[in-house]
Protein backbone atom coordinates (compact mmCIF):
# COMPACT_ATOMS: atom_id res chain seq x y z
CA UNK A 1 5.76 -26.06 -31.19
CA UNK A 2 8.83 -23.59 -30.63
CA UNK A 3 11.64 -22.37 -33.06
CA UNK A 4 13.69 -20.23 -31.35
CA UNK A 5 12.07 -17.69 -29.26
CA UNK A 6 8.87 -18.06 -31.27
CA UNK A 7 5.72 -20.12 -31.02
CA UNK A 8 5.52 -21.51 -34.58
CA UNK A 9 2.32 -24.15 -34.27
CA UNK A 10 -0.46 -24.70 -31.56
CA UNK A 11 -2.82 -27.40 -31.41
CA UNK A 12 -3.80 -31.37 -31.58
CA UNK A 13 -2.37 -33.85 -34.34
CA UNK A 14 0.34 -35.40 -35.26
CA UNK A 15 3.19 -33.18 -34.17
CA UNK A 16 6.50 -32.70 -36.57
CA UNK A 17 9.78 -33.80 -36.59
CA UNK A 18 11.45 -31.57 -33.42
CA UNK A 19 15.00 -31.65 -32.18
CA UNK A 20 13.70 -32.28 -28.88
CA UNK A 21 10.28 -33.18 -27.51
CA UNK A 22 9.14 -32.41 -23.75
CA UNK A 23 6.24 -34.60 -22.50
CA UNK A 24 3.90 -32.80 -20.13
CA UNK A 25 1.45 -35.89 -19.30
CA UNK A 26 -1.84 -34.14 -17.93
CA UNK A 27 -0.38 -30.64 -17.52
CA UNK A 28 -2.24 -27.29 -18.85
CA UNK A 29 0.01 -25.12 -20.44
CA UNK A 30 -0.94 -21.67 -20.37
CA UNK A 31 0.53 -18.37 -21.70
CA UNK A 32 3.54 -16.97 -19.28
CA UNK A 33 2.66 -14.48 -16.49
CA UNK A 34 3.59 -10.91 -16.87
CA UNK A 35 3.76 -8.94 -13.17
CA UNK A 36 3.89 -5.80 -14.43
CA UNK A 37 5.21 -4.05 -11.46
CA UNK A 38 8.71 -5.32 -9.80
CA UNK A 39 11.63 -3.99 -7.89
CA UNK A 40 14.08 -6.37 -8.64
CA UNK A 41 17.06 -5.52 -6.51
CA UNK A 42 14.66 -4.85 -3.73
CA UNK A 43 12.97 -8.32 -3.97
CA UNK A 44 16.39 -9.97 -4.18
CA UNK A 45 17.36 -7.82 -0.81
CA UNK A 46 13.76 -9.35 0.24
CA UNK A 47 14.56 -12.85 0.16
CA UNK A 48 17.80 -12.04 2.89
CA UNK A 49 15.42 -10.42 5.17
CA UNK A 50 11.91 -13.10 4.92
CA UNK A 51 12.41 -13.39 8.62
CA UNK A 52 11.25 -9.95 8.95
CA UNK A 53 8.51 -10.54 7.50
CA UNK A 54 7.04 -12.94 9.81
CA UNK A 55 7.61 -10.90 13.06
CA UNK A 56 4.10 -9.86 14.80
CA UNK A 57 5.55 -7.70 17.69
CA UNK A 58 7.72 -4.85 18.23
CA UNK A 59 9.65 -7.33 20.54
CA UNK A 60 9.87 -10.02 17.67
CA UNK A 61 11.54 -7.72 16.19
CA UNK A 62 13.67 -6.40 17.87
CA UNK A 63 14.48 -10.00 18.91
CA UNK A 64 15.05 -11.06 15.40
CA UNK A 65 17.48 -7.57 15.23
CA UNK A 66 19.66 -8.49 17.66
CA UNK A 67 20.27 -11.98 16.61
CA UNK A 68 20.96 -10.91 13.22
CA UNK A 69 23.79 -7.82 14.51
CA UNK A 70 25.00 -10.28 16.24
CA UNK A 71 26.73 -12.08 12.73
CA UNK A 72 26.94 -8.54 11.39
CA UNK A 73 30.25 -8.21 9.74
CA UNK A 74 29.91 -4.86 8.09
CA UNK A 75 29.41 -1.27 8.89
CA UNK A 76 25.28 -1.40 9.17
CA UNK A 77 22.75 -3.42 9.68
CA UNK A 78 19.83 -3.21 6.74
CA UNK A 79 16.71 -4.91 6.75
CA UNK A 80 13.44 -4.71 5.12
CA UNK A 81 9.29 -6.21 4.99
CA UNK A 82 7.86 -5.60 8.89
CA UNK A 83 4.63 -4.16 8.52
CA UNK A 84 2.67 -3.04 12.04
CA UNK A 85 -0.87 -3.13 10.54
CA UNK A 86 -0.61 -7.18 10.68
CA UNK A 87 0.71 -7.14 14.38
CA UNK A 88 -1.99 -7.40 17.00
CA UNK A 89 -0.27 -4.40 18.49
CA UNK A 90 0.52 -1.71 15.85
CA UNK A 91 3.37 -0.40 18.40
CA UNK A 92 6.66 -0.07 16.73
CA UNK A 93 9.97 -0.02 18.10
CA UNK A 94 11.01 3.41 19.66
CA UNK A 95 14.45 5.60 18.95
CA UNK A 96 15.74 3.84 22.48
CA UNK A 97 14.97 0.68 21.56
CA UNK A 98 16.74 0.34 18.11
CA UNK A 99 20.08 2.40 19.83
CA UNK A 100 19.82 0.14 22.47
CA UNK A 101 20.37 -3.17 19.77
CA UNK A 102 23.26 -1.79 17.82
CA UNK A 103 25.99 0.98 18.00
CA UNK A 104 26.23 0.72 14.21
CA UNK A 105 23.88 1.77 11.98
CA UNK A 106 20.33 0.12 12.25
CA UNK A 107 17.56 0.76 9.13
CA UNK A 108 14.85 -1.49 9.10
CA UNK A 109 12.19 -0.42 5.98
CA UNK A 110 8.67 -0.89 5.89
CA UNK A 111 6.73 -3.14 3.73
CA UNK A 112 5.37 -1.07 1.70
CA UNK A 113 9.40 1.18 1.19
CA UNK A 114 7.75 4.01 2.27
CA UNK A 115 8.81 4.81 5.65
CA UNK A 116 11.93 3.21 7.41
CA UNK A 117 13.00 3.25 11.88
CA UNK A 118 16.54 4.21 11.93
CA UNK A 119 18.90 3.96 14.77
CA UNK A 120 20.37 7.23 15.90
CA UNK A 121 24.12 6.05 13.86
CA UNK A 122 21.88 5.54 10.87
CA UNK A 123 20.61 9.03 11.43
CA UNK A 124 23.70 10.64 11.84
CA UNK A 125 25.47 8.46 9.40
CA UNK A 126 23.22 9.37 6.71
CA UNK A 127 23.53 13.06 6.82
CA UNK A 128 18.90 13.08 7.10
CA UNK A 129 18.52 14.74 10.48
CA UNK A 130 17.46 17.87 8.58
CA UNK A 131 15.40 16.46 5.67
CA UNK A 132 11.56 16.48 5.48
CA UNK A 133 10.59 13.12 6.99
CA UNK A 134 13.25 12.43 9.48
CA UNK A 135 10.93 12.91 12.26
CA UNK A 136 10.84 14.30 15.95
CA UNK A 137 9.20 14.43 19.06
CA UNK A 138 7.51 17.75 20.71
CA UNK A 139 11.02 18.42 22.21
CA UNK A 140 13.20 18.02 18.73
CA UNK A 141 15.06 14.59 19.33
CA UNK A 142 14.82 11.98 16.57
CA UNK A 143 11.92 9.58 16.99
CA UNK A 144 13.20 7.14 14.52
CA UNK A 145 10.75 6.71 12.01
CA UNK A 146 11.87 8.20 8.65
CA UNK A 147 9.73 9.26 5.73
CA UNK A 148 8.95 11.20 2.49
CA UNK A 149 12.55 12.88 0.89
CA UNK A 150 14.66 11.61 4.43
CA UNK A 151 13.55 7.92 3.47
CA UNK A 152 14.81 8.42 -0.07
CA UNK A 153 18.09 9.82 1.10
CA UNK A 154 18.34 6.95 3.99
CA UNK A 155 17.71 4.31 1.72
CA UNK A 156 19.85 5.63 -0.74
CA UNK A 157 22.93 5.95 1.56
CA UNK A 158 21.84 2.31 3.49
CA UNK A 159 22.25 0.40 -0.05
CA UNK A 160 25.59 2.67 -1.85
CA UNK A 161 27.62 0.54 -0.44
CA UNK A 162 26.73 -2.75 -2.07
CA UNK A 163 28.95 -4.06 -4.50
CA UNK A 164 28.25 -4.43 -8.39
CA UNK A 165 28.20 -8.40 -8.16
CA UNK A 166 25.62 -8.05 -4.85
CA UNK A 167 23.34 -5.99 -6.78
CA UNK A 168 23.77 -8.49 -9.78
CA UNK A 169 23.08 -11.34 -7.55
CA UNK A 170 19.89 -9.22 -6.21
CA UNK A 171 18.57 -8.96 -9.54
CA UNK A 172 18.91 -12.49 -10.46
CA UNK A 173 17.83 -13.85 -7.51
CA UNK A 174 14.49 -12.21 -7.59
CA UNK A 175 13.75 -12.71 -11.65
CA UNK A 176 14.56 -17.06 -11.21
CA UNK A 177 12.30 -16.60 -8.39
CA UNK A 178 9.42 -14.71 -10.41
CA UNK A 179 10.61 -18.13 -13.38
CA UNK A 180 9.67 -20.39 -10.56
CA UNK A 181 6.10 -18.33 -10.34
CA UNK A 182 5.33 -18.97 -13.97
CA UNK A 183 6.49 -15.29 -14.70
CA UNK A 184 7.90 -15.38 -17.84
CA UNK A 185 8.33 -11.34 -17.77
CA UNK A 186 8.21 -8.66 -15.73
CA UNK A 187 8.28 -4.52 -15.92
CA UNK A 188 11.05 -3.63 -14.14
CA UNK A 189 10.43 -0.25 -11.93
CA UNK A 190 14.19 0.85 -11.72
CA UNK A 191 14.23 3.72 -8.84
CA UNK A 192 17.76 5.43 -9.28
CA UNK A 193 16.75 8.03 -5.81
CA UNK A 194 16.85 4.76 -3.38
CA UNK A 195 19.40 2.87 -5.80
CA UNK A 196 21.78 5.05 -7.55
CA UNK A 197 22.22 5.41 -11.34
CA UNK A 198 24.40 1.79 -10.77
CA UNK A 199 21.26 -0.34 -10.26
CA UNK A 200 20.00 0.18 -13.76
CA UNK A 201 24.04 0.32 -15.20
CA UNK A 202 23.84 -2.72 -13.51
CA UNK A 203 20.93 -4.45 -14.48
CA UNK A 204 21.73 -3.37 -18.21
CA UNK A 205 24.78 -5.04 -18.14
CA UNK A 206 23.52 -8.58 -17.61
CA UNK A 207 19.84 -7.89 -18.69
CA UNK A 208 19.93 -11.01 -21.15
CA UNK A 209 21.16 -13.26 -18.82
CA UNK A 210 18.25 -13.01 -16.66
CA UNK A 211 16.07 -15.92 -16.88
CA UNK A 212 12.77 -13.96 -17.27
CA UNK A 213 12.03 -10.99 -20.22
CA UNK A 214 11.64 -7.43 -19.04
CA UNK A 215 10.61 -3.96 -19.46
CA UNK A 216 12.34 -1.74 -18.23
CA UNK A 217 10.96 1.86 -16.81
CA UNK A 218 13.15 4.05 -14.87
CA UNK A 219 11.90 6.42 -12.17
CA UNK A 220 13.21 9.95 -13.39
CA UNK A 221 12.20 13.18 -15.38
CA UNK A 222 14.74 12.89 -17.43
CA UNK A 223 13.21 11.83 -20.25
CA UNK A 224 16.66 12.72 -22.82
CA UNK A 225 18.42 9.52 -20.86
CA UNK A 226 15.70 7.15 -21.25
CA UNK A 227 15.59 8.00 -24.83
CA UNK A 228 19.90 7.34 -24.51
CA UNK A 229 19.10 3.76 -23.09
CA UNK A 230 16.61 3.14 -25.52
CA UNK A 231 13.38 2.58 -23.74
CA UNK A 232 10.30 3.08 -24.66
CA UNK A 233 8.12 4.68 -21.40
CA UNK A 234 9.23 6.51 -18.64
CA UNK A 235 8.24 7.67 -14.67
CA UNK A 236 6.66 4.26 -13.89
CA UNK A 237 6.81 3.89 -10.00
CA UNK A 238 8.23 7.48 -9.79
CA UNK A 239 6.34 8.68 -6.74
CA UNK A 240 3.58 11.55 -6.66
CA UNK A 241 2.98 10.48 -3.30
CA UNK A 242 3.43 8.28 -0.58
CA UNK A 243 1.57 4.94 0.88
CA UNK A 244 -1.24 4.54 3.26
CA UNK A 245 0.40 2.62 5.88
CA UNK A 246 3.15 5.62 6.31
CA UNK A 247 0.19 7.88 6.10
CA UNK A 248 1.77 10.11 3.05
CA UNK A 249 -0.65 8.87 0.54
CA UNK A 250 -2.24 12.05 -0.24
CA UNK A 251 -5.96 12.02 0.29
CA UNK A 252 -8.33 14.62 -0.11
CA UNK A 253 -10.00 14.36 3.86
CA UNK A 254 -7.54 13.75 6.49
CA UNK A 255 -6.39 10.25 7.80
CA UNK A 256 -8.92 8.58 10.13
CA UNK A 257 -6.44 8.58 12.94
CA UNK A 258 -5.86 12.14 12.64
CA UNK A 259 -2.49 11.78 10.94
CA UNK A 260 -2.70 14.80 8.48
CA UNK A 261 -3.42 14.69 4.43
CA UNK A 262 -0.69 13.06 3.07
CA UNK A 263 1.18 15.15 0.70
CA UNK A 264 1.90 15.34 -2.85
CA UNK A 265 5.74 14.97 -4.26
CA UNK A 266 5.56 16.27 -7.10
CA UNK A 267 4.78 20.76 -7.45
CA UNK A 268 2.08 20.90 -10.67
CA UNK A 269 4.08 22.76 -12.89
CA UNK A 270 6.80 20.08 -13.06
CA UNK A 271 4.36 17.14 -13.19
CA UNK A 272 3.06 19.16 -16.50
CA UNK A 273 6.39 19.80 -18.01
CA UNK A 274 7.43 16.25 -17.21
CA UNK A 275 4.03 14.90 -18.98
CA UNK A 276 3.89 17.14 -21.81
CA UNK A 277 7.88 16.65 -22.59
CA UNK A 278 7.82 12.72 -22.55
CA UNK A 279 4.50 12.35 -24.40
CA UNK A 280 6.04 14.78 -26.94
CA UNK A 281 9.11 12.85 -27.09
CA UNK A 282 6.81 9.33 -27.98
CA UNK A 283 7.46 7.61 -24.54
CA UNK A 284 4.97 6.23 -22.34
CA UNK A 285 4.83 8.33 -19.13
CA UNK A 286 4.22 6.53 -15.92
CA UNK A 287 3.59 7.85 -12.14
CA UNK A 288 2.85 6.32 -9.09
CA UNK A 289 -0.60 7.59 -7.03
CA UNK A 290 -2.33 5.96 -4.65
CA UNK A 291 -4.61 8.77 -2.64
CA UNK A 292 -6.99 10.57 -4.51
CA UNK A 293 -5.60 13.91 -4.10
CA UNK A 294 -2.37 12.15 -5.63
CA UNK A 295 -4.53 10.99 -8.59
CA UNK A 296 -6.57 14.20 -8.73
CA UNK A 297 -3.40 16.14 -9.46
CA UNK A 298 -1.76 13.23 -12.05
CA UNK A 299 -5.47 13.76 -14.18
CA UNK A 300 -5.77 17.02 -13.72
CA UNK A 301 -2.32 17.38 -15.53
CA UNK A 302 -2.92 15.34 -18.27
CA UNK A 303 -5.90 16.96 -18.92
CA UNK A 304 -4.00 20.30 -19.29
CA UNK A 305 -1.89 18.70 -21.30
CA UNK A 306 -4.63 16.51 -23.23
CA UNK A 307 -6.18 20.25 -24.19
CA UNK A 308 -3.29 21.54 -25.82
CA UNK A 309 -3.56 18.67 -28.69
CA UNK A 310 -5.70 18.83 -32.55
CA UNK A 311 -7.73 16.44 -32.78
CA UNK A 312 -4.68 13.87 -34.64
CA UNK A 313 -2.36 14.12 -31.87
CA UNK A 314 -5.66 13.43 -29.23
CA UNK A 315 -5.83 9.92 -31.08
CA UNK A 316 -2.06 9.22 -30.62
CA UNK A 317 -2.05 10.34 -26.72
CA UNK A 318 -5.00 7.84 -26.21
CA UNK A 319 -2.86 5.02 -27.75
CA UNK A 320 0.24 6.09 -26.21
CA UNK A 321 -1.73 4.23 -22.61
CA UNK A 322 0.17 6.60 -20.60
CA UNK A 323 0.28 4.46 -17.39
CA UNK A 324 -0.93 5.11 -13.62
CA UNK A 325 0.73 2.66 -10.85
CA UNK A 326 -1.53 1.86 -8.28
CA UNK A 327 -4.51 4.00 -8.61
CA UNK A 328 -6.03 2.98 -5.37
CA UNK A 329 -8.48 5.22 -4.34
CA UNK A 330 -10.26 7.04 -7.21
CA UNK A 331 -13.87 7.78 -7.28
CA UNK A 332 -15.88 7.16 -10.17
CA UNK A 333 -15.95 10.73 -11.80
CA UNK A 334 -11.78 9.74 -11.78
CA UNK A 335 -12.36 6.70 -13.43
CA UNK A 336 -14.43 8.12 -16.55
CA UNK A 337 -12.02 10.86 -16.37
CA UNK A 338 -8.73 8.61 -16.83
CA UNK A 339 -10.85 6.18 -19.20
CA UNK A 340 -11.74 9.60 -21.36
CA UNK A 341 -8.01 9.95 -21.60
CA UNK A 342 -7.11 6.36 -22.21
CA UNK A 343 -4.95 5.76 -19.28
CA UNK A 344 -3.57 2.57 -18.69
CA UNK A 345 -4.03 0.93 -14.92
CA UNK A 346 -0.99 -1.11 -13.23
CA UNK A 347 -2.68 -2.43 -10.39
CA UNK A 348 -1.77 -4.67 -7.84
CA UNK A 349 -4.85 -6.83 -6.44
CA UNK A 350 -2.43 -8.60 -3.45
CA UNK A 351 -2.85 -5.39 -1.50
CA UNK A 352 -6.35 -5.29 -1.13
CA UNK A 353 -5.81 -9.22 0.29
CA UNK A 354 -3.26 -7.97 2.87
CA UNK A 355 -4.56 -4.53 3.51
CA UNK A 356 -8.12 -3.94 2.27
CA UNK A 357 -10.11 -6.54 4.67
CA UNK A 358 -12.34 -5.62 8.15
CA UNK A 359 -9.74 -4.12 10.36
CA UNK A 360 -7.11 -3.80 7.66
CA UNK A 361 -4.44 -0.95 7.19
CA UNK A 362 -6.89 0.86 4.83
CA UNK A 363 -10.13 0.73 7.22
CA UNK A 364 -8.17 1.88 10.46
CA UNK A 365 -6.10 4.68 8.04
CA UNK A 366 -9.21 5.82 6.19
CA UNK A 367 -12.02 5.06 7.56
CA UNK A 368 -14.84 2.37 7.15
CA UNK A 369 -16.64 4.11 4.28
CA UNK A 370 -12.90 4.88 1.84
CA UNK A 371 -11.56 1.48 2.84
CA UNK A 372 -15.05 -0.32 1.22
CA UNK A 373 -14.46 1.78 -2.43
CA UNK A 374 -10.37 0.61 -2.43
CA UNK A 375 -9.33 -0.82 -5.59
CA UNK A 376 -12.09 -1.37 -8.05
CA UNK A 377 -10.63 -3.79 -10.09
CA UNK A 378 -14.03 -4.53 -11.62
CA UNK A 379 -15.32 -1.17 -12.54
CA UNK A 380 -12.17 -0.11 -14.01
CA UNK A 381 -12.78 -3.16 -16.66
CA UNK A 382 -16.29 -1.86 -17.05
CA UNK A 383 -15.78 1.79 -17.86
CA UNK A 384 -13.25 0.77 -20.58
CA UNK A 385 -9.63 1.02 -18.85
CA UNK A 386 -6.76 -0.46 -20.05
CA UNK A 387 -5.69 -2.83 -16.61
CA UNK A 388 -3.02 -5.12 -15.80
CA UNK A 389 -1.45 -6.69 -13.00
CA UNK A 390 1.61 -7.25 -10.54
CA UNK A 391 2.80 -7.72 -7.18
CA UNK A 392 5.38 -4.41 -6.37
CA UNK A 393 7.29 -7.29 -4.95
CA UNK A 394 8.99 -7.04 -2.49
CA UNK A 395 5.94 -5.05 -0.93
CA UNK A 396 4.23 -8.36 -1.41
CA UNK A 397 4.85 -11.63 -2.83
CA UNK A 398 5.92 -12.31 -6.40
CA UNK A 399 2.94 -15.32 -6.78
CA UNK A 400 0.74 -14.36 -9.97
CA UNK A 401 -1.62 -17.05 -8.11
CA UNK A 402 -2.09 -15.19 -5.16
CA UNK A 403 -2.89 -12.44 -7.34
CA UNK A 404 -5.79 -14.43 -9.50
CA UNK A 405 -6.97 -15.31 -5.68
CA UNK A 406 -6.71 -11.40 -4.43
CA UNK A 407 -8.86 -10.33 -7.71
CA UNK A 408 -11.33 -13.39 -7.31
CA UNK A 409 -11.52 -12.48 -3.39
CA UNK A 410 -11.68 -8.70 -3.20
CA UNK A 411 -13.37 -7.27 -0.07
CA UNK A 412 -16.50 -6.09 -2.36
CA UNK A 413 -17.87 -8.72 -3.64
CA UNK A 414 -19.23 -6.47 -6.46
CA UNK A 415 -15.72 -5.50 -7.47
CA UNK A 416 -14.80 -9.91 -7.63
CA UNK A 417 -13.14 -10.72 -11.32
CA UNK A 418 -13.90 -14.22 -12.72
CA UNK A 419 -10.86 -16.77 -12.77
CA UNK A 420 -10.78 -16.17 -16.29
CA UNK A 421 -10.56 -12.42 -16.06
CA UNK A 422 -7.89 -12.21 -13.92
CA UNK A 423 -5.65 -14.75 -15.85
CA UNK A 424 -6.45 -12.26 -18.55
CA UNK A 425 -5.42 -9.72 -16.74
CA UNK A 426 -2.28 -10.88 -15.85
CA UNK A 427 -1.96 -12.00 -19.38
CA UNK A 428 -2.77 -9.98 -22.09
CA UNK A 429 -3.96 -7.14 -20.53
CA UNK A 430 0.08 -6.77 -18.32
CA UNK A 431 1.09 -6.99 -21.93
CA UNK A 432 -0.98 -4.13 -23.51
CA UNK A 433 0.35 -1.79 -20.55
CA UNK A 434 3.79 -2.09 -22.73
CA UNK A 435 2.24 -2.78 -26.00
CA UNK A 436 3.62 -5.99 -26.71
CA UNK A 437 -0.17 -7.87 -27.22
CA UNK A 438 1.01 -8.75 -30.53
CA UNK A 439 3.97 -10.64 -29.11
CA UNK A 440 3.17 -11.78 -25.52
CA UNK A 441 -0.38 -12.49 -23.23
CA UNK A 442 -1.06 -15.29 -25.57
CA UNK A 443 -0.01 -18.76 -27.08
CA UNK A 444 -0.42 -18.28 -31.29
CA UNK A 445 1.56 -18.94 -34.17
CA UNK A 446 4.62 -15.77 -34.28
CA UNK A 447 4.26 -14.98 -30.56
CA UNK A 448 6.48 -15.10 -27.60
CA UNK A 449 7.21 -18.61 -26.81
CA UNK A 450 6.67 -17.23 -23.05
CA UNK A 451 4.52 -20.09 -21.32
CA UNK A 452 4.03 -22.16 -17.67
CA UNK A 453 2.83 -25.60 -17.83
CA UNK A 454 0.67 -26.48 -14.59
CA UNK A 455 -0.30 -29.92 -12.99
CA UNK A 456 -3.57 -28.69 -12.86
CA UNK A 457 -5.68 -26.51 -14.71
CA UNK A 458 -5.59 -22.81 -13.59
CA UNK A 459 -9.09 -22.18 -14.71
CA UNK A 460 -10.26 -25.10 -13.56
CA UNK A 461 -9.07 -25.38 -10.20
CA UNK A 462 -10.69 -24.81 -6.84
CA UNK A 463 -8.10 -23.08 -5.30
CA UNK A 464 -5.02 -21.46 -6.97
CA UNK A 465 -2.51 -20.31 -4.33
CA UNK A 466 -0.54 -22.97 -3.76
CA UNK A 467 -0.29 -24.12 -7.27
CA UNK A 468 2.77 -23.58 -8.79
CA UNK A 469 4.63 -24.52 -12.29
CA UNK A 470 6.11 -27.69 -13.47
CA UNK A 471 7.57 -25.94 -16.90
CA UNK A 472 8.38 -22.83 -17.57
CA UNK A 473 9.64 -21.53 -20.81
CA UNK A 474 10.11 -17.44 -21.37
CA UNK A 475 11.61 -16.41 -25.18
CA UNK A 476 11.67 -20.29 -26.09
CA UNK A 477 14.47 -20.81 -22.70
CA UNK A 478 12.95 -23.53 -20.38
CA UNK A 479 14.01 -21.44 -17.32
CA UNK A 480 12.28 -23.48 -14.71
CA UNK A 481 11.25 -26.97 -14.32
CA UNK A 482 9.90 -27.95 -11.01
């Protein structure tokens, strides 16, 4: 039973008197989803550009490009989602081959928002032919793939020109869709250096007229605003380094294809001022690090940080659950460290289903032997971290099902989670990462009346990806009935 926002009774009987009564006939109604890692304006661009998605070629494409400039009404052409690794030929369009589609300004982003191809007007345009990432061949013309600060800044420029109401309609495009899901909420990873301060002003503004709950966590040092807006963590996808598949993940050995390091965004002494600042101030401090030298340097500074504390303020840091997004590749002497510390793990399982298989992005970037120890969603649970899931949609799908499959089907079959663990997972443990277990994960008497009602059982079921909601209900709205 609901009153309001709250669950007020749950179980069998005689139910009361209600002002309105929903029959669900054979459905399983199970606490909400929480993804607890989503770009929303991002996913909503996502759903305008699916078609990219599909392509398996350079010349698909490139094909798809053209047929889109040609209803192109404004002063560029932006697109996001191809990814290479799934093509059967990795090859991706040259500098000559974009110019050749469109005199305007061309930027087509990666999967994975880490590296972007960029026309020579998008180049220019832009102002990033001098920036670290914008690339170039032996002889010093533009190749047209853009990374690491020259992404930021091309990304940034590519999207300033959407209007207030089109970043609106982003936002709420992508949280009905996550409703839809059986998402009742999500942790919103606001990134003002690809976005602009207006995507959050923005997303503020109408924030309880989306039809999900959210937490919101805003990529910046600065931890004096966040305390302004009134939110309670910080950093959360703010980058310490890059991805695998644009090879600026930083890793310890060298890429497998002879593609460098990686490298790290963030110099040490800022990493520690940032950390030791925000934990001081009582937020929750977030980063994003994916290659092991990445995570290396995010422990090694809270460590140095951890030190400085009595014995008191040690208990308060561990139940602060200072965060780490991603957290792919740690070995297990990182593990026990960030456990020691009480870290708190946002992982997202979908990549190791896309990315972590024989021949995946993460065997032909690192290796055979680094792929195999990728994500181990398993051990972390073991050695005592705090874990919960998402999708860092738009890199891949907003679906908490093809998450529950992803953790039940991960490449090791050591490192598999039980159908029951990863609803948990994406449960209660998505809701400890912003402390709200007392409120949300679970279906009791005072807690979030956040729930999804499903034809079938979700434990129960042989397969999960293609089941999806009949109900959904987040803060006691029905925001989805299918």
């Amino acid at each position: 039973m609901v009153d309001g926002r709250h669950v007020t009774r749950v179980g069998s009987g005689e139910p009361p008197a209600a002002d309105r009564t929903v029959d669900l006939p054979g459905a399983t109604i199970i606490p909400g989803f929480i993804d607890s890692h989503v770009h929303l304006t991002a996913t909503g661009m996502a759903l305008d550009s699916e078609a990219v998605t599909r392509v398996r070629s350079a010349a698909d494409l490139l094909a798809l490009t053209r047929t889109l400039a040609a209803d192109t009404r404004g002063d560029a052409l932006v697109l996001q989602g191809y990814d290479e690794s799934r093509w059967n030929d990795p090859r991706v369009p040259t500098l000559e081959e974009l110019d050749a589609v469109l005199d305007i300004p061309l930027v087509i982003r990666r999967a994975d928002g880490h590296v972007a191809l960029a026309n020579t007007a998008a180049i220019e345009r832009s102002g990033i032919a001098d920036a670290p990432g914008c690339e170039r061949t032996t002889g010093g013309g533009f190749t047209g793939r853009i990374t690491q600060a020259a992404d930021q800044r091309l990304w940034a420029w590519a999207t300033s020109s959407m209007t207030d109401h089109t970043v609106q309609d982003h936002q709420l495009r992508a949280a009905a869709l996550a409703a839809s899901r059986g998402v009742t909420t999500v942790h919103e990873m606001a990134m003002p250096h690809w976005y602009g301060p207006r995507d959050v002003e923005v997303f503020l503004g109408h924030r309880g007229q989306l039809p999900v709950d959210t937490v919101l966590i805003v990529a910046s040092t600065d931890v004096a605003h966040s305390i302004e807006l009134g939110l309670g963590a910080i950093g959360g996808d703010l980058p310490t380094d890059g991805s695998i598949g644009a090879r600026t993940a930083a890793l310890s050995l060298p890429y497998a294809d002879g593609s460098g390091e990686g490298t790290t965004y963030v110099p040490d002494e800022t990493l520690e001022t940032f950390f030791a600042d925000g934990h001081t101030a009582g937020l929750q401090v977030g980063v994003h690090a994916i290659g092991d030298r990445a995570i290396e340097q995010v422990l090694g500074t809270w460590e140095r940080v951890y030190r400085g504390l009595d014995s008191r303020e040690r208990r308060h840091f561990r139940a602060r659950r200072h965060r780490i997004e991603h957290f792919e590749m740690p070995s297990h002497a990182q593990i026990e460290r960030a456990a020691m510390l009480g870290l708190a793990i946002s992982a997202q399982p979908t990549f190791d289903s896309v990315w972590g298989g024989p021949g995946g992005l993460y065997e032909t970037g690192l290796g055979r032997a680094r792929a195999a120890t990728m994500n181990p969603f398993k051990t972390f649970l073991e050695r005592g971290l705090e874990l919960g899931v998402g999708s860092d949609s738009p890199i891949t799908p907003l679906d908490p099902m093809l998450t529950i499959s992803a953790l039940e089907r991960h490449h090791d079959p050591a490192e598999r989670l039980t159908r029951s663990q990863a609803i948990g997972i994406h449960t209660i443990g998505s809701a400890r990462l912003a402390h709200q277990e007392e409120k949300k994960g679970a279906l009791g008497r005072g807690m979030h009346a956040d729930l999804a009602a499903y034809p079938q059982d979700p434990f129960l079921a042989d397969e999960v990806e293609a089941m999806r909601p009949v109900l959904v209900v987040s803060l006691g709205r029905e925001v989805f009935a299918g």
